[in-house]
PDB file of N, CA and C in Angstrom:
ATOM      1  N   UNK A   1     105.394 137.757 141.722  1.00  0.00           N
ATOM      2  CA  UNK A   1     104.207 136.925 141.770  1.00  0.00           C
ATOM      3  C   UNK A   1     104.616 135.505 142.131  1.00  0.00           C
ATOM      4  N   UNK A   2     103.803 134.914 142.666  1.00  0.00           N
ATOM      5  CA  UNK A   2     104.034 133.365 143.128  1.00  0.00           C
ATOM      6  C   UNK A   2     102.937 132.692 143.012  1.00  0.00           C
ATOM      7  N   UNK A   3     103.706 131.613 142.618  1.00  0.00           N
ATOM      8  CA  UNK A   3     102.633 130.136 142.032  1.00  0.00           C
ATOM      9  C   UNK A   3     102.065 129.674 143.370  1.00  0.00           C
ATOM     10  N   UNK A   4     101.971 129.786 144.684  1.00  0.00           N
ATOM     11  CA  UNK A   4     101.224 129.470 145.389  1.00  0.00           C
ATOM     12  C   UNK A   4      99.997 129.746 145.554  1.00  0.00           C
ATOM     13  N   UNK A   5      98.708 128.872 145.933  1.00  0.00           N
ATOM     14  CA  UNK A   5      97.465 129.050 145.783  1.00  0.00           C
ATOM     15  C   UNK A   5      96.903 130.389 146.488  1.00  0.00           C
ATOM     16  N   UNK A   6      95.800 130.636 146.444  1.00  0.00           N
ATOM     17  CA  UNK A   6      95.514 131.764 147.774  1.00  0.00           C
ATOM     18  C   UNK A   6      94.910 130.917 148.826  1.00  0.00           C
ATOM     19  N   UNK A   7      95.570 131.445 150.173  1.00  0.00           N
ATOM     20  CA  UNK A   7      94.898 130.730 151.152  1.00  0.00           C
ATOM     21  C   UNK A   7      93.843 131.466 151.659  1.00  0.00           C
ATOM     22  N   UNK A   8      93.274 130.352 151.975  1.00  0.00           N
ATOM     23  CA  UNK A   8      91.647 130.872 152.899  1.00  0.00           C
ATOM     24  C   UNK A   8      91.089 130.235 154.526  1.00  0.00           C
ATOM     25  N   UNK A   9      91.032 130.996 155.162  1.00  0.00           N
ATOM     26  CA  UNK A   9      90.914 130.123 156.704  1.00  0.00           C
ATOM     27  C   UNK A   9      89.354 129.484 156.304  1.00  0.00           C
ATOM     28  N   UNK A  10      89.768 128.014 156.537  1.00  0.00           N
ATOM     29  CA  UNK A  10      88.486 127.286 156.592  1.00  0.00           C
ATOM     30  C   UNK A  10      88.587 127.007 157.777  1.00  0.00           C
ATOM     31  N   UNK A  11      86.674 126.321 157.867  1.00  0.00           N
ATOM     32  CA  UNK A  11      86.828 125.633 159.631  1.00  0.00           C
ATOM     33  C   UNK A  11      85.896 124.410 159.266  1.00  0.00           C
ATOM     34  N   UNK A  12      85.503 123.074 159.756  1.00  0.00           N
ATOM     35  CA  UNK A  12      85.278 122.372 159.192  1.00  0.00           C
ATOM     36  C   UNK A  12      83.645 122.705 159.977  1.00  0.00           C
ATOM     37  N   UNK A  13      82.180 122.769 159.287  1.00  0.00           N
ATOM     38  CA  UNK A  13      81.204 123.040 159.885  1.00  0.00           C
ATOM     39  C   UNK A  13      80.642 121.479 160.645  1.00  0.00           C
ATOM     40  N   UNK A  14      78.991 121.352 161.118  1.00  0.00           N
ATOM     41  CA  UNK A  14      78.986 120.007 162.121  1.00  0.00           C
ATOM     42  C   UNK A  14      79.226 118.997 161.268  1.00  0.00           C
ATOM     43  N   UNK A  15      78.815 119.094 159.752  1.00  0.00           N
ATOM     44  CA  UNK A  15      79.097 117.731 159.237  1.00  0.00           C
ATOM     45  C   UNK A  15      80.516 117.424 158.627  1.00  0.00           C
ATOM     46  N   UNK A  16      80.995 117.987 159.429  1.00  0.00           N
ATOM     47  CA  UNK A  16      82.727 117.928 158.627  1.00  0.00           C
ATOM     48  C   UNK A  16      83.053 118.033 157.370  1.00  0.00           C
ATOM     49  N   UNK A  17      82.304 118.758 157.156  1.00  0.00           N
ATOM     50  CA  UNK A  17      82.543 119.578 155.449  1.00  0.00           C
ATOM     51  C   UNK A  17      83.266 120.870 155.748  1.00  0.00           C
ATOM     52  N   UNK A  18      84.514 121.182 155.232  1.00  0.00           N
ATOM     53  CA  UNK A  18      85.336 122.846 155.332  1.00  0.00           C
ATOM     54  C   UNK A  18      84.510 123.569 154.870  1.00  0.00           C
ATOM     55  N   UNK A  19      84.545 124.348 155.391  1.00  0.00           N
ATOM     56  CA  UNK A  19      83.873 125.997 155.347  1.00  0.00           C
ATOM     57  C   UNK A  19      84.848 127.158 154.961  1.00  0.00           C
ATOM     58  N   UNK A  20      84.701 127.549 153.905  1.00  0.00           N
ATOM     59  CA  UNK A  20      85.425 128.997 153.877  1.00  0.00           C
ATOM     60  C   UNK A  20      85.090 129.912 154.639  1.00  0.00           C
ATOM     61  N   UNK A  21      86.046 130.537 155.397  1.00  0.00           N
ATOM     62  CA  UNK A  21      85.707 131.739 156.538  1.00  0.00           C
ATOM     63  C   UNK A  21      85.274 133.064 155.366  1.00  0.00           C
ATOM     64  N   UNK A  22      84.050 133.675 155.384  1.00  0.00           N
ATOM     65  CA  UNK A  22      84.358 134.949 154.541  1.00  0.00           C
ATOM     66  C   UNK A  22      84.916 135.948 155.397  1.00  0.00           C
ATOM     67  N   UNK A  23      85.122 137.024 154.676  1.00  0.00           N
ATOM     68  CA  UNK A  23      85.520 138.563 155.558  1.00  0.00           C
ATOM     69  C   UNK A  23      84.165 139.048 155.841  1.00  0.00           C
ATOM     70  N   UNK A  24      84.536 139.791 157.341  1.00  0.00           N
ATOM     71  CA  UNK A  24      83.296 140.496 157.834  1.00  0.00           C
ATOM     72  C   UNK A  24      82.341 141.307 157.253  1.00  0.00           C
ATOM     73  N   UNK A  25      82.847 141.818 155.677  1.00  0.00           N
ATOM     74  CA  UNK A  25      82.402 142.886 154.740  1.00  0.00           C
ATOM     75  C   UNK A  25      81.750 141.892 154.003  1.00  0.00           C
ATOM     76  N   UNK A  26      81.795 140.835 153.768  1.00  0.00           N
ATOM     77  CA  UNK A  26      81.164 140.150 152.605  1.00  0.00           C
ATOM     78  C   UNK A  26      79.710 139.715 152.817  1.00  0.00           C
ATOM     79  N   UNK A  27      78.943 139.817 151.717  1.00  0.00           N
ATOM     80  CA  UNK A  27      77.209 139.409 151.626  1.00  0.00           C
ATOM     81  C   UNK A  27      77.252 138.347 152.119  1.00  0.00           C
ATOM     82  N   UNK A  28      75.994 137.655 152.952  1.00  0.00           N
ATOM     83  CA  UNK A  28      76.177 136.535 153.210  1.00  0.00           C
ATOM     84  C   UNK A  28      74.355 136.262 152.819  1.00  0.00           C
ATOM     85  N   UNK A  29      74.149 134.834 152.432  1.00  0.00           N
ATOM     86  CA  UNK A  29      73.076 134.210 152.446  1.00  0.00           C
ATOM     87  C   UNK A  29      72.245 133.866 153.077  1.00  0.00           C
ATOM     88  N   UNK A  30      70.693 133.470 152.906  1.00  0.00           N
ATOM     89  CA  UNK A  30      70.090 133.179 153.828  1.00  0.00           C
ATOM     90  C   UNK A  30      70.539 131.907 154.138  1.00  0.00           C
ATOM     91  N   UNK A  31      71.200 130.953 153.868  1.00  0.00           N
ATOM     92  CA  UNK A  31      71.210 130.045 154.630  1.00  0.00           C
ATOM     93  C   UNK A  31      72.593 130.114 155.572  1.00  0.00           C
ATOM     94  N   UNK A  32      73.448 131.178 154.975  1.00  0.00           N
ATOM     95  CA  UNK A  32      74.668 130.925 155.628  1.00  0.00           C
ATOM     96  C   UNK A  32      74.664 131.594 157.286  1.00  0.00           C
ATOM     97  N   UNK A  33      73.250 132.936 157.084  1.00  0.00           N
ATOM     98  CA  UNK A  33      72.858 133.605 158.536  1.00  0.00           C
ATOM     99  C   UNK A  33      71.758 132.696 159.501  1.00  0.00           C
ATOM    100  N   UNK A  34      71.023 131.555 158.801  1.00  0.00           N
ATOM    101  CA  UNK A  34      70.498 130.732 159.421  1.00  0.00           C
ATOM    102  C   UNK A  34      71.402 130.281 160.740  1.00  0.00           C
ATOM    103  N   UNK A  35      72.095 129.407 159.583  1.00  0.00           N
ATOM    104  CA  UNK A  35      73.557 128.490 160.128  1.00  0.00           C
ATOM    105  C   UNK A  35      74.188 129.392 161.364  1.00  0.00           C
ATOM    106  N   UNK A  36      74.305 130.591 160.976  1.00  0.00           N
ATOM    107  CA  UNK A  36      75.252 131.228 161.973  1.00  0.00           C
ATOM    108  C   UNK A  36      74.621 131.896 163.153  1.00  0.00           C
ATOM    109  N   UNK A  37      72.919 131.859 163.607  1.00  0.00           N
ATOM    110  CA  UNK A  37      72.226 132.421 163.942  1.00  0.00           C
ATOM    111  C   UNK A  37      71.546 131.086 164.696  1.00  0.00           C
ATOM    112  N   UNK A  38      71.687 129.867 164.181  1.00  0.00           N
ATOM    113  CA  UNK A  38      70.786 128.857 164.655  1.00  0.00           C
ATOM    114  C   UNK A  38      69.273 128.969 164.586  1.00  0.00           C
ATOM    115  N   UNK A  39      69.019 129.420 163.686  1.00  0.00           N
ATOM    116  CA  UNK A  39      67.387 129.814 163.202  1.00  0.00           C
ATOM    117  C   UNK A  39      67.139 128.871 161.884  1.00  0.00           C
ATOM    118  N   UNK A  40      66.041 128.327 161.947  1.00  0.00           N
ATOM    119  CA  UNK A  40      65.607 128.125 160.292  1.00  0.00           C
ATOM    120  C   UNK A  40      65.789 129.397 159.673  1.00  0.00           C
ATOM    121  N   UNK A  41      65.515 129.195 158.504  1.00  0.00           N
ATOM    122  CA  UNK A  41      65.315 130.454 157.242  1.00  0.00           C
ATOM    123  C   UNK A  41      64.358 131.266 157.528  1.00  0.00           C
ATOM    124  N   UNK A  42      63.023 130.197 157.775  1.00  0.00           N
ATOM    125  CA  UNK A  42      61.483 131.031 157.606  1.00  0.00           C
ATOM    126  C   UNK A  42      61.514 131.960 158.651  1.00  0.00           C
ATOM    127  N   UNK A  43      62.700 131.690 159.701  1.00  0.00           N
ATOM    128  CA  UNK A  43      62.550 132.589 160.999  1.00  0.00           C
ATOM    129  C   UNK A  43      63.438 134.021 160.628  1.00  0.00           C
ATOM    130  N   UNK A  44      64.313 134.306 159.837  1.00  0.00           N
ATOM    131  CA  UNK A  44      64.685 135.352 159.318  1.00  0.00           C
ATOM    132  C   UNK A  44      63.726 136.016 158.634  1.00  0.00           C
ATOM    133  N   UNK A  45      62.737 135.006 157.368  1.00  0.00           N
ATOM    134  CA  UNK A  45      62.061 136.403 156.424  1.00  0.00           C
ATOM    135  C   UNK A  45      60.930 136.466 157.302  1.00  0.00           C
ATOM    136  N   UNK A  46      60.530 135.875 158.377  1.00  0.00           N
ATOM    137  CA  UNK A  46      59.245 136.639 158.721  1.00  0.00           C
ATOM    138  C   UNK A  46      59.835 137.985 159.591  1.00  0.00           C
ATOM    139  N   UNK A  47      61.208 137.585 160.365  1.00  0.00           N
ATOM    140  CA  UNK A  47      61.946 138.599 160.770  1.00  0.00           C
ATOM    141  C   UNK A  47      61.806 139.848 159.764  1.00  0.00           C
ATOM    142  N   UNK A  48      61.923 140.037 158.908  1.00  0.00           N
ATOM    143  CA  UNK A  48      61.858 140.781 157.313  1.00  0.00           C
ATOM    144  C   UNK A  48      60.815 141.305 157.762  1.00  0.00           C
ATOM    145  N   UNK A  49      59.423 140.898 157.557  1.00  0.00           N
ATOM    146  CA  UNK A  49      58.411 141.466 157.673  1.00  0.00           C
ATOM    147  C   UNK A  49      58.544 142.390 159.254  1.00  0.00           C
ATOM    148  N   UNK A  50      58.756 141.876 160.258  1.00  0.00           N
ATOM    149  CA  UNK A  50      58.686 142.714 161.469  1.00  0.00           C
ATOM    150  C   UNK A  50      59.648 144.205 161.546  1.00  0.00           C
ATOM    151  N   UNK A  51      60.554 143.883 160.994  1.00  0.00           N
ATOM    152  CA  UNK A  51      61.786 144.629 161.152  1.00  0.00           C
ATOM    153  C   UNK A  51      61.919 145.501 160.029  1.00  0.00           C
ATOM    154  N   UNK A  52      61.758 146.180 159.783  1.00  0.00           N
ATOM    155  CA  UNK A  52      62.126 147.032 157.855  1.00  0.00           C
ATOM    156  C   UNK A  52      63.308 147.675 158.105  1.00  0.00           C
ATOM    157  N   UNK A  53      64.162 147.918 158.917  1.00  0.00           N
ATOM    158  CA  UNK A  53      65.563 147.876 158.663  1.00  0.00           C
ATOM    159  C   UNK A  53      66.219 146.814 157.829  1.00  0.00           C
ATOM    160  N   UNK A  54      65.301 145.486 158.145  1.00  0.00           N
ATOM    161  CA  UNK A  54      66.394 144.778 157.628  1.00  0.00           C
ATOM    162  C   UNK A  54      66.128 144.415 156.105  1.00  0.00           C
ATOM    163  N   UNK A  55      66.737 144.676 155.383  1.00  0.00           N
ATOM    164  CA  UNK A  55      66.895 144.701 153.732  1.00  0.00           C
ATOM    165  C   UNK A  55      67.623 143.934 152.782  1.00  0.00           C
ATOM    166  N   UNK A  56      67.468 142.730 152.670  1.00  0.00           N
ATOM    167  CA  UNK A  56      68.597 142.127 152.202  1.00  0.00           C
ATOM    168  C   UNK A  56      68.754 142.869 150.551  1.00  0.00           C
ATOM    169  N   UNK A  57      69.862 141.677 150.036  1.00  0.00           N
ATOM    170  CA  UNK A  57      69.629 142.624 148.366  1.00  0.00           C
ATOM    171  C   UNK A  57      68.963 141.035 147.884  1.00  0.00           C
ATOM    172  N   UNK A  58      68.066 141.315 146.811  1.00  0.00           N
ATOM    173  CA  UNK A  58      67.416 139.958 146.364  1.00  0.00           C
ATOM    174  C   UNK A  58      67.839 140.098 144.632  1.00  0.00           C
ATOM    175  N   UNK A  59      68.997 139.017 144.722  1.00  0.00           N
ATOM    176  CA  UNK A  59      68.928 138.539 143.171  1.00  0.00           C
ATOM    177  C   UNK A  59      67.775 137.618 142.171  1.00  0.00           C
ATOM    178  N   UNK A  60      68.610 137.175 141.053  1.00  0.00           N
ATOM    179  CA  UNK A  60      67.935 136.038 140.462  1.00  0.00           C
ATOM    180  C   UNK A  60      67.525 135.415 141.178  1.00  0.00           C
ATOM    181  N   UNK A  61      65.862 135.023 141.282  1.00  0.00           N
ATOM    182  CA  UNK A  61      65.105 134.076 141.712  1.00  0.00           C
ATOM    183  C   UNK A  61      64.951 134.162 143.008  1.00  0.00           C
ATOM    184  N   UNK A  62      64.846 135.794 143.275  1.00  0.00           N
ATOM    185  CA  UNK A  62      64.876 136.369 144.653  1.00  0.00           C
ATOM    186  C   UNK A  62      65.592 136.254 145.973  1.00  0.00           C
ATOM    187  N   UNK A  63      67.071 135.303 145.596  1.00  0.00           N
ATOM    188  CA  UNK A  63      68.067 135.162 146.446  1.00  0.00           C
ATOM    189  C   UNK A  63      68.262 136.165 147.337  1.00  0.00           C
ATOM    190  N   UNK A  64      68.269 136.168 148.698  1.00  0.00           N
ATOM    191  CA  UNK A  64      68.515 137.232 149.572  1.00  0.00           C
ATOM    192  C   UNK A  64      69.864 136.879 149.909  1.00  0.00           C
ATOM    193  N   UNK A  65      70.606 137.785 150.079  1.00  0.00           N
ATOM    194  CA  UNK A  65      72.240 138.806 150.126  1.00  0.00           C
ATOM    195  C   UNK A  65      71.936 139.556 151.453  1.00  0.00           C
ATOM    196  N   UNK A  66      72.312 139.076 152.378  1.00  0.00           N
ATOM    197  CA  UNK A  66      72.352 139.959 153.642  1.00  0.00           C
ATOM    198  C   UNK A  66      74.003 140.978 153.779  1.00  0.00           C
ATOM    199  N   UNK A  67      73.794 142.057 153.448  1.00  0.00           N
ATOM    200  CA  UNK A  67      74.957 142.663 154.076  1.00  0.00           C
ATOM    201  C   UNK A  67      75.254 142.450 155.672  1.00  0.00           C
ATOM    202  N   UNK A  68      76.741 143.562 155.888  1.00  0.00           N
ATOM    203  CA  UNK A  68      77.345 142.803 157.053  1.00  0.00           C
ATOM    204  C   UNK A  68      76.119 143.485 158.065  1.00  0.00           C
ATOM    205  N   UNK A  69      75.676 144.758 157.903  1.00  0.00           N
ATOM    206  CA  UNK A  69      74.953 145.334 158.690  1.00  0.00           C
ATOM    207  C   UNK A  69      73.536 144.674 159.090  1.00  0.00           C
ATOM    208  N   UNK A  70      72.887 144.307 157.883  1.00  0.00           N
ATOM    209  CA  UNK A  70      72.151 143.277 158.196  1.00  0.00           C
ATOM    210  C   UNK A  70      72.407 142.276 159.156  1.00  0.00           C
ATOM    211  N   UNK A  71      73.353 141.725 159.146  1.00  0.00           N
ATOM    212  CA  UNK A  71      73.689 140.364 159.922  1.00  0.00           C
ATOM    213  C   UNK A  71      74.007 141.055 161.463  1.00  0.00           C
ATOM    214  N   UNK A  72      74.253 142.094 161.453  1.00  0.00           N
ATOM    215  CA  UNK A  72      74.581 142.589 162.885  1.00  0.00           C
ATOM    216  C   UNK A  72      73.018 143.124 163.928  1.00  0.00           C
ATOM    217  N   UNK A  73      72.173 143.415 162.870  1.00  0.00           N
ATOM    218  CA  UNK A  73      71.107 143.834 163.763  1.00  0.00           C
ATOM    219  C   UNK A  73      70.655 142.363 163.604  1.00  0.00           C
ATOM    220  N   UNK A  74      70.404 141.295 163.060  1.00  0.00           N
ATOM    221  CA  UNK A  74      70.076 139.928 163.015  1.00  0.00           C
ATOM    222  C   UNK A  74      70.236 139.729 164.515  1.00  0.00           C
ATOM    223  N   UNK A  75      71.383 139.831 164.645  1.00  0.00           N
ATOM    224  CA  UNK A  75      72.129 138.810 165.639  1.00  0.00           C
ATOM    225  C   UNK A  75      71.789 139.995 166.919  1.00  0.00           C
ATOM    226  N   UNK A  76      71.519 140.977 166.742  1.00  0.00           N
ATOM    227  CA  UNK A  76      71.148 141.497 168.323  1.00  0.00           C
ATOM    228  C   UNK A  76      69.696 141.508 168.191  1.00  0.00           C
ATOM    229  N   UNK A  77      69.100 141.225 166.966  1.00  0.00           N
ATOM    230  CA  UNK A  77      67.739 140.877 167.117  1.00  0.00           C
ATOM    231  C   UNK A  77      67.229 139.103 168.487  1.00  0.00           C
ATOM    232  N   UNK A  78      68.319 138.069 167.523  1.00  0.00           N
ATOM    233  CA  UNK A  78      68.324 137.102 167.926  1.00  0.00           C
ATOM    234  C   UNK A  78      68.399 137.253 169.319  1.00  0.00           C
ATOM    235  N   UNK A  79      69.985 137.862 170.195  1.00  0.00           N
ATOM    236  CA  UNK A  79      69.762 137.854 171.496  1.00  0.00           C
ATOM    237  C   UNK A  79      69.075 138.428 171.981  1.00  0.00           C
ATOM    238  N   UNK A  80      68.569 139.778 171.943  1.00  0.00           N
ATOM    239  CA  UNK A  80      67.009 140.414 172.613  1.00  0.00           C
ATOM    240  C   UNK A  80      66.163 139.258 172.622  1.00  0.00           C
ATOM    241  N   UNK A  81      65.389 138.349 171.678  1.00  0.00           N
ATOM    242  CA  UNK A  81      64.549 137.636 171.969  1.00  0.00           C
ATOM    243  C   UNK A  81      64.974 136.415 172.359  1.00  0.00           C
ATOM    244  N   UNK A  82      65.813 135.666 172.098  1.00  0.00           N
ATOM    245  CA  UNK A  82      66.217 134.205 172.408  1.00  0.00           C
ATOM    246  C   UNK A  82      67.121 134.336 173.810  1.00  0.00           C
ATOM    247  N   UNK A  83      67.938 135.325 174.035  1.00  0.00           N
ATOM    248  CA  UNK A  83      69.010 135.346 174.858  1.00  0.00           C
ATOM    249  C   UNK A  83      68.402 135.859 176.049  1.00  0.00           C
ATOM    250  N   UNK A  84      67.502 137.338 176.102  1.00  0.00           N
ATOM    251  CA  UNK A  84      67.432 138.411 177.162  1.00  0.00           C
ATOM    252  C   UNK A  84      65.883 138.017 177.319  1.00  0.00           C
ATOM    253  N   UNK A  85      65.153 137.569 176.329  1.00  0.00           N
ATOM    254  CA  UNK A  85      63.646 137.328 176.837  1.00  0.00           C
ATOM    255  C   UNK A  85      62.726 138.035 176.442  1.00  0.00           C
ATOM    256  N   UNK A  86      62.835 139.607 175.074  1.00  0.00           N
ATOM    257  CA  UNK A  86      62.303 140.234 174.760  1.00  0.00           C
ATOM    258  C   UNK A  86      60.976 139.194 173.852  1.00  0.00           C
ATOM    259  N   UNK A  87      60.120 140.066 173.414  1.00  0.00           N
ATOM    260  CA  UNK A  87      59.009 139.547 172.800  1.00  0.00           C
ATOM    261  C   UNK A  87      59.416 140.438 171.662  1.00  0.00           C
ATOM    262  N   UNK A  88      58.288 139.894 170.444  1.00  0.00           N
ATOM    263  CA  UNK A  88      58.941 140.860 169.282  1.00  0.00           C
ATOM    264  C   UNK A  88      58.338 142.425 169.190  1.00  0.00           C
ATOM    265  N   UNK A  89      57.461 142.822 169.870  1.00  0.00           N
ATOM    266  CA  UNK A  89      57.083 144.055 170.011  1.00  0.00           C
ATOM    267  C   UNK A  89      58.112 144.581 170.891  1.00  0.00           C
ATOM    268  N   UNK A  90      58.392 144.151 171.982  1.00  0.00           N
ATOM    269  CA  UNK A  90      59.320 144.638 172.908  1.00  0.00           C
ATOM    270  C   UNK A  90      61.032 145.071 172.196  1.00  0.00           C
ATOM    271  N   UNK A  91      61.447 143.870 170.912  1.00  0.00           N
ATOM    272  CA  UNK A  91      62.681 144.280 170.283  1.00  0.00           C
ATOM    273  C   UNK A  91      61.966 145.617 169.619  1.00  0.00           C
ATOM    274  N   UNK A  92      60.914 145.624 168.621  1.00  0.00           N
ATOM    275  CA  UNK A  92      60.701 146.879 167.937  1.00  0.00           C
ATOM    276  C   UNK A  92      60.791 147.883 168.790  1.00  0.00           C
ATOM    277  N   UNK A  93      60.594 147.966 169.480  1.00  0.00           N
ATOM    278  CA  UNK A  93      60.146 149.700 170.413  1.00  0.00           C
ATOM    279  C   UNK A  93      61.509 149.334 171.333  1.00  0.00           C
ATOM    280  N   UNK A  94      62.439 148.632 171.406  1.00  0.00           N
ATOM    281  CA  UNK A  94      63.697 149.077 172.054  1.00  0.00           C
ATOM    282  C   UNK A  94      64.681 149.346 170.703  1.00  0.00           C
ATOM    283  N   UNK A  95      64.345 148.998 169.425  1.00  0.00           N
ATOM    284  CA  UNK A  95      64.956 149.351 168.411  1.00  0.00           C
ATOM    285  C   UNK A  95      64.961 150.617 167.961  1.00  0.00           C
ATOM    286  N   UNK A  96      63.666 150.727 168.256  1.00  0.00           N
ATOM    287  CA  UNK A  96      62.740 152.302 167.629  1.00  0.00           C
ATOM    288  C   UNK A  96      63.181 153.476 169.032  1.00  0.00           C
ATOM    289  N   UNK A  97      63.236 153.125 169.863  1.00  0.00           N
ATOM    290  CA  UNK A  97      63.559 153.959 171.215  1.00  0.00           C
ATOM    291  C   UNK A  97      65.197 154.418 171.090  1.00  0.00           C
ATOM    292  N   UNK A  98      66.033 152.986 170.568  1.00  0.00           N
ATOM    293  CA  UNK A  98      67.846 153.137 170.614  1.00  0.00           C
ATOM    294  C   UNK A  98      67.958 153.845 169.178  1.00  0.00           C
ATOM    295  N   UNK A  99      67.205 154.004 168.037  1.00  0.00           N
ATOM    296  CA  UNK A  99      67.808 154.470 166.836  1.00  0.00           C
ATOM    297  C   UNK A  99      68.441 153.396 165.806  1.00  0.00           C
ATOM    298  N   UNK A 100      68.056 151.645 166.783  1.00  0.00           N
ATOM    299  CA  UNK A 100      69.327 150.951 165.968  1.00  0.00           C
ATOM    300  C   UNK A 100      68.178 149.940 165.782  1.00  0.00           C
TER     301      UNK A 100
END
């Protein structure tokens, strides 16, 4: 065993505050998939309502916990509409058409 700390890859985010990198497996928050998504918040849970795949886990005081899977259809949610030009009916029925 060794007295050295555990290291953690940080990166410093825009306001130059370090960021702990998590692992790809780990829950992440609504604000931390905002941040990483470039969306407000409110634009994820209404996402919630459109999408019922997506499920976060909701703790105390209804904290939403996005698993990694969550965050992966997020983010191909995001580029279908922001990136490729889909509308949000158009992501549902290419979601509902692919199985994903």
């Amino acid at each position: 065993m060794t007295d050295e700390p555990h290291r953690h890859e940080s990166t410093p985010d825009e306001h130059g505050r370090n960021r702990v990198r998590k692992s790809a497996e780990a829950y992440r928050t609504i604000s931390e998939v905002a941040d990483e998504l470039h969306v407000p918040q409110h634009v994820l849970r209404f996402w919630e309502t459109k999408f019922p795949r997506i499920k976060p886990l909701k703790r105390g005081g209804g904290r939403r916990y996005y698993r990694p899977d969550d965050v992966l259809l997020l983010q191909r949610i995001a580029d279908l509409l922001y990136i490729q030009g889909y509308t949000i009916k158009g992501v549902q029925r290419l979601l509902r058409e692919s199985g994903g």
